[in-house]
C-alpha atoms as a PDB file:
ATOM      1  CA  UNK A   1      90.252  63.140 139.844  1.00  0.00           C
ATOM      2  CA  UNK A   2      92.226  66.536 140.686  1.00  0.00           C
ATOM      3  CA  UNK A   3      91.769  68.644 137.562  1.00  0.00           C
ATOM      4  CA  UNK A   4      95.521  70.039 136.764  1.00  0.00           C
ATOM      5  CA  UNK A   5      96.740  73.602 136.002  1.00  0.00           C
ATOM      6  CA  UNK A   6      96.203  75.114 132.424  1.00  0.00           C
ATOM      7  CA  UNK A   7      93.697  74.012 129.627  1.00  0.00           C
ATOM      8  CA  UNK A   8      92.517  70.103 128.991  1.00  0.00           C
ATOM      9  CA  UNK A   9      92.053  68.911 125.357  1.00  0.00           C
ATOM     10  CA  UNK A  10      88.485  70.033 125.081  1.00  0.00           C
ATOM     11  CA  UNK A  11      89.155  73.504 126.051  1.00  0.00           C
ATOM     12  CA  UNK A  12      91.932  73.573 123.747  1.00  0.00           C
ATOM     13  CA  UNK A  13      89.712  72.042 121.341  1.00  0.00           C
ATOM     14  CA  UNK A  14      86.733  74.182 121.290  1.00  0.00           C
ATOM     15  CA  UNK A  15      89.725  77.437 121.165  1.00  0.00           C
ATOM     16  CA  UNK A  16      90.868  75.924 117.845  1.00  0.00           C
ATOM     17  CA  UNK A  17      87.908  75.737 116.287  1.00  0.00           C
ATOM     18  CA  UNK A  18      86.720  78.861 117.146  1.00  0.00           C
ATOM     19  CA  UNK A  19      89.777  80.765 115.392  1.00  0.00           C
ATOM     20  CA  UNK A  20      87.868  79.950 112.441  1.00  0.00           C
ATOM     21  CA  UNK A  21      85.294  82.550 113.248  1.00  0.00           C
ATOM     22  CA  UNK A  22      87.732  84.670 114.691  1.00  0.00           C
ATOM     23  CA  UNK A  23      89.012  88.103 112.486  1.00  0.00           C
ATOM     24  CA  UNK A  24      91.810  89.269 114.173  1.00  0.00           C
ATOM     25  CA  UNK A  25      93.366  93.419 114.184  1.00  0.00           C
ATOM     26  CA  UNK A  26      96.060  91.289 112.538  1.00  0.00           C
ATOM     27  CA  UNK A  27      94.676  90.744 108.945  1.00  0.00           C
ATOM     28  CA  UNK A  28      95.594  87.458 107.852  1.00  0.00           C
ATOM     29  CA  UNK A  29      97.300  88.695 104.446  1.00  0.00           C
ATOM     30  CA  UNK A  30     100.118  90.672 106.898  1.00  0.00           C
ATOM     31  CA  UNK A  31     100.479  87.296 108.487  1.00  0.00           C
ATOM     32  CA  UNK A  32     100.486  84.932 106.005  1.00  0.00           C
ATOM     33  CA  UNK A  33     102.900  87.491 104.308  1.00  0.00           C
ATOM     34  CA  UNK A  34     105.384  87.172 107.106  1.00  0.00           C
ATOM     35  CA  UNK A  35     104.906  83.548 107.941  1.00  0.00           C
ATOM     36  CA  UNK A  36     106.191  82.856 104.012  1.00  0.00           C
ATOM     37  CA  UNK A  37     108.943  85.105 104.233  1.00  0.00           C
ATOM     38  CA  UNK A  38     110.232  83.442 107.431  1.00  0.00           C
ATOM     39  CA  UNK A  39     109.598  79.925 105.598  1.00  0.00           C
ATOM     40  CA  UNK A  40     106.847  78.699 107.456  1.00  0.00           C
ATOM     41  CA  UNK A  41     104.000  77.179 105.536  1.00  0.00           C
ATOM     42  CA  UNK A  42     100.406  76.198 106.326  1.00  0.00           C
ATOM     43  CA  UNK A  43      97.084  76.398 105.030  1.00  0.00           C
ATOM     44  CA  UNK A  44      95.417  76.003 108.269  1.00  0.00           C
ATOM     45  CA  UNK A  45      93.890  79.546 108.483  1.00  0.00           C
ATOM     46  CA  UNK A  46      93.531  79.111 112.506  1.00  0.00           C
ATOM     47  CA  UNK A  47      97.079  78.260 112.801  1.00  0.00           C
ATOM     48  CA  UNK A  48      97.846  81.675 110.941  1.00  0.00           C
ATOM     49  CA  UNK A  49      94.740  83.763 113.199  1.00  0.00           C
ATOM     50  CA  UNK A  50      96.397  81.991 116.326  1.00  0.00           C
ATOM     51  CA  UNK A  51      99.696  83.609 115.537  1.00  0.00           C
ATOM     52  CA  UNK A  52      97.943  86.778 114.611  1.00  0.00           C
ATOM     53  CA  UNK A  53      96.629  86.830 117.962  1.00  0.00           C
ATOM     54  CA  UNK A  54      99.516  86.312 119.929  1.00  0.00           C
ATOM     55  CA  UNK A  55     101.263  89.193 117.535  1.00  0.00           C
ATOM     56  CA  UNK A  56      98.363  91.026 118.653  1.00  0.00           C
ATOM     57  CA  UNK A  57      98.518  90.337 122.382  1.00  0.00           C
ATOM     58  CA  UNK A  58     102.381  91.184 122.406  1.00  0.00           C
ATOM     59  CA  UNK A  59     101.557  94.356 121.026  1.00  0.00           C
ATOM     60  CA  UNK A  60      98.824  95.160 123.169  1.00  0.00           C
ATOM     61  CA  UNK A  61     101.339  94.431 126.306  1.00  0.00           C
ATOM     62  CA  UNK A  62     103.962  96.775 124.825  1.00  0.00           C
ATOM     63  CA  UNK A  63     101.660  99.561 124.365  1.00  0.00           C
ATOM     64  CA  UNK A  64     100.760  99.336 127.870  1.00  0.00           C
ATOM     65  CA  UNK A  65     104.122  98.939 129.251  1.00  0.00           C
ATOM     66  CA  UNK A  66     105.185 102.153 127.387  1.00  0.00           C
ATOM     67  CA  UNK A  67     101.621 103.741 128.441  1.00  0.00           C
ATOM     68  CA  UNK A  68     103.029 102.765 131.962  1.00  0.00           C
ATOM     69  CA  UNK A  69     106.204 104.433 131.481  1.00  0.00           C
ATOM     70  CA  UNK A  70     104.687 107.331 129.899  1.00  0.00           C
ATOM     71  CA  UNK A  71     102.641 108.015 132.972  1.00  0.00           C
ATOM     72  CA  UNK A  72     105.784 107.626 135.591  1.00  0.00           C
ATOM     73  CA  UNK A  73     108.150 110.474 133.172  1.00  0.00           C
ATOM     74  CA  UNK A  74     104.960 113.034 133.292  1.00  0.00           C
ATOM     75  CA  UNK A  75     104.898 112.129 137.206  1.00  0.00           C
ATOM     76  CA  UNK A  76     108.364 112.690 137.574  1.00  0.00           C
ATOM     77  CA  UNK A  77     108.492 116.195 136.117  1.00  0.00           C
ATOM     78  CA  UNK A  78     108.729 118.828 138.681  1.00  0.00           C
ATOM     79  CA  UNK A  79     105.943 121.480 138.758  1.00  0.00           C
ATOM     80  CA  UNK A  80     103.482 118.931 137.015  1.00  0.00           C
ATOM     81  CA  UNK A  81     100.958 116.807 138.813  1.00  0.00           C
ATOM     82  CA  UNK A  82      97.436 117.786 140.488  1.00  0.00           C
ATOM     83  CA  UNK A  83      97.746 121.158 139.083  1.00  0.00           C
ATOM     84  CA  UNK A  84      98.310 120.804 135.373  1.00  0.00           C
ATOM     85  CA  UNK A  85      95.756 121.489 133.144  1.00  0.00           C
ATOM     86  CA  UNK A  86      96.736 119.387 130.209  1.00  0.00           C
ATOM     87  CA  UNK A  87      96.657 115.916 131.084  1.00  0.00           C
ATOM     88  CA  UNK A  88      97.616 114.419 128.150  1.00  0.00           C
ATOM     89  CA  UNK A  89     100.302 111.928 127.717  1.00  0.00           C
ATOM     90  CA  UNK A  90     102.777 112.551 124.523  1.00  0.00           C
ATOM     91  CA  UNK A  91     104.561 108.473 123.897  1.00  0.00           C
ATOM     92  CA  UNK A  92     108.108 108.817 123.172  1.00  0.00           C
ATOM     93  CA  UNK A  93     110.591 107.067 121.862  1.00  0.00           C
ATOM     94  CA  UNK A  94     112.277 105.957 125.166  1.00  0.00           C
ATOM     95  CA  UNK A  95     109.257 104.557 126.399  1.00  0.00           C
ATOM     96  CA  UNK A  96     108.568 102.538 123.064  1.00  0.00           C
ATOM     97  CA  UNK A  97     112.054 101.273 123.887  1.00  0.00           C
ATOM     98  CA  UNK A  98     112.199 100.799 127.555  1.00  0.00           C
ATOM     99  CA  UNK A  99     109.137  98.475 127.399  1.00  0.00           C
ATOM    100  CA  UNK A 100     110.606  96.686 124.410  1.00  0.00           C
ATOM    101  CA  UNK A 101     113.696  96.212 126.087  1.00  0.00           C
ATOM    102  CA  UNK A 102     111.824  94.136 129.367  1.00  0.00           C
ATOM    103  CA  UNK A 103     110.380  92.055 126.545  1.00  0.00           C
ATOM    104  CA  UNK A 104     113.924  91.568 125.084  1.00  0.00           C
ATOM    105  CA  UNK A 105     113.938  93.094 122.229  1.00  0.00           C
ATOM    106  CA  UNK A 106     117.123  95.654 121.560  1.00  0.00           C
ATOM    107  CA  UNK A 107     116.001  99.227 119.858  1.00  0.00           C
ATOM    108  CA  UNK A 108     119.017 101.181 119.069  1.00  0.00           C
ATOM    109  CA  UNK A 109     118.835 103.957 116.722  1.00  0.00           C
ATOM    110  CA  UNK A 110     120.386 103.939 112.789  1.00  0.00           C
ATOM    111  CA  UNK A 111     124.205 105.175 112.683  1.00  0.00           C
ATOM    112  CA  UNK A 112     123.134 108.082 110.594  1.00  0.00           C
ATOM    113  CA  UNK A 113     119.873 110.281 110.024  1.00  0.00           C
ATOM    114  CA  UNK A 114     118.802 111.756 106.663  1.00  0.00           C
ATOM    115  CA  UNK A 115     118.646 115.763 108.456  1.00  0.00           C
ATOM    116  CA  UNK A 116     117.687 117.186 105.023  1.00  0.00           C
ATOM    117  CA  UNK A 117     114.964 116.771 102.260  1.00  0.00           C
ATOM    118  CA  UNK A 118     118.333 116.988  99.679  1.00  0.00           C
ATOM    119  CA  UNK A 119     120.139 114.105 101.094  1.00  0.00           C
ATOM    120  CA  UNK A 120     121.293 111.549  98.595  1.00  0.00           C
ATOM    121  CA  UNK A 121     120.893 114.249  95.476  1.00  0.00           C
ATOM    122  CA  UNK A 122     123.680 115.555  93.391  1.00  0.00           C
ATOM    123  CA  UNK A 123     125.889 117.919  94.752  1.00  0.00           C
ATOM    124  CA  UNK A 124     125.069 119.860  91.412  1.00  0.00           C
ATOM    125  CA  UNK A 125     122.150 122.631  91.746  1.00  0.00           C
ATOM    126  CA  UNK A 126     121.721 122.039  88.384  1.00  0.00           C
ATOM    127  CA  UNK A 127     118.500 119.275  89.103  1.00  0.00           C
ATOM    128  CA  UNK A 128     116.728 122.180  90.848  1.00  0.00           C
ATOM    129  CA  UNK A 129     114.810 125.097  90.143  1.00  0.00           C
ATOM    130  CA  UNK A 130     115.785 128.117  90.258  1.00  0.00           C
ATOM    131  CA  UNK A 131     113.695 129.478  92.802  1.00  0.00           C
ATOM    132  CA  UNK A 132     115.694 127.296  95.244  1.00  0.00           C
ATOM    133  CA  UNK A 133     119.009 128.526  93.767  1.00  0.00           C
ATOM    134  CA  UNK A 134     118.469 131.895  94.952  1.00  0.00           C
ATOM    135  CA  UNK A 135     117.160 133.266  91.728  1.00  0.00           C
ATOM    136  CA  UNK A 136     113.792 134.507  90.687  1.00  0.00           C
ATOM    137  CA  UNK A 137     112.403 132.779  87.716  1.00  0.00           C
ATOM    138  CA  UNK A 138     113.437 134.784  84.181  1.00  0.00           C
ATOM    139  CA  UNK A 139     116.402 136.161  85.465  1.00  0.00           C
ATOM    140  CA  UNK A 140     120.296 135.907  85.048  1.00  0.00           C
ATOM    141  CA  UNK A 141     122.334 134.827  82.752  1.00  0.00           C
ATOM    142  CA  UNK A 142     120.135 131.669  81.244  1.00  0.00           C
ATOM    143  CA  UNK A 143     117.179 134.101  80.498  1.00  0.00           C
ATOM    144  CA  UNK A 144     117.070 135.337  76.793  1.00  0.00           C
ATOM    145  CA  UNK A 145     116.694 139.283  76.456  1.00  0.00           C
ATOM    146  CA  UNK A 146     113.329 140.689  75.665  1.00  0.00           C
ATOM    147  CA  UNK A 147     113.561 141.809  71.485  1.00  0.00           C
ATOM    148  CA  UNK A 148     111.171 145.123  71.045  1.00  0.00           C
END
């Protein structure tokens, strides 16, 4: 008999039962968190390491898809190559997006930014010190005059 393509029901099998012994970068709370929120429920704890591992193998081929196009931006800067001394590679958002978007998932950037650590307060400088108003502590108007 001509043994097909792909796994046979043993194989699969033994795989199954050796998720049980299996602790996956994944933990299982993070997964079992996200499996309830999308409504899925099981109490099989291979069925939740299985889907931790294929989180985990996604990952692992996104990170080297972006490593990949990491590598071809530094080799396509002029003036870099055989002679640089720093060889490290810096991963940017473009490559984080490029290799997400061959695995079809869309990046796009939030229609706004928060560009200051005062965004959302008051327009009132009345919430902040006075150092940040411009004026030293125990001076102008709010200070009380020294009595002698």
């Amino acid at each position: 008999m001509e043994r097909s393509k792909g796994l046979d029901h043993e194989e699969v099998a033994r795989f199954v039962a050796s998720l049980s012994d299996y602790h996956p970068v994944i933990p299982d709370e993070l997964v079992r968190y996200y499996l309830a929120k999308s409504g899925f429920q099981c109490d099989d704890v291979r069925v939740e390491r299985l889907v931790a591992l294929a989180a985990q193998k996604f990952l692992a081929d996104v990170c080297m898809e972006a490593l990949s196009h990491a590598r071809s931006r530094q080799h396509a800067i002029p003036g870099k190559g055989k002679q640089a001394i720093d060889t490290r590679l810096v991963l940017s958002t473009e490559d984080l997006e490029r290799a997400l978007r061959e695995y079809g998932v869309n990046m796009q950037k939030p229609p706004y930014y928060a560009d200051s650590e005062v965004v959302g307060e008051p327009e009132s400088s009345a919430s902040r010190p006075r150092e940040q108003q411009g004026q030293a502590p125990g001076s102008g108007a709010a200070s009380e005059p020294k009595q002698s």
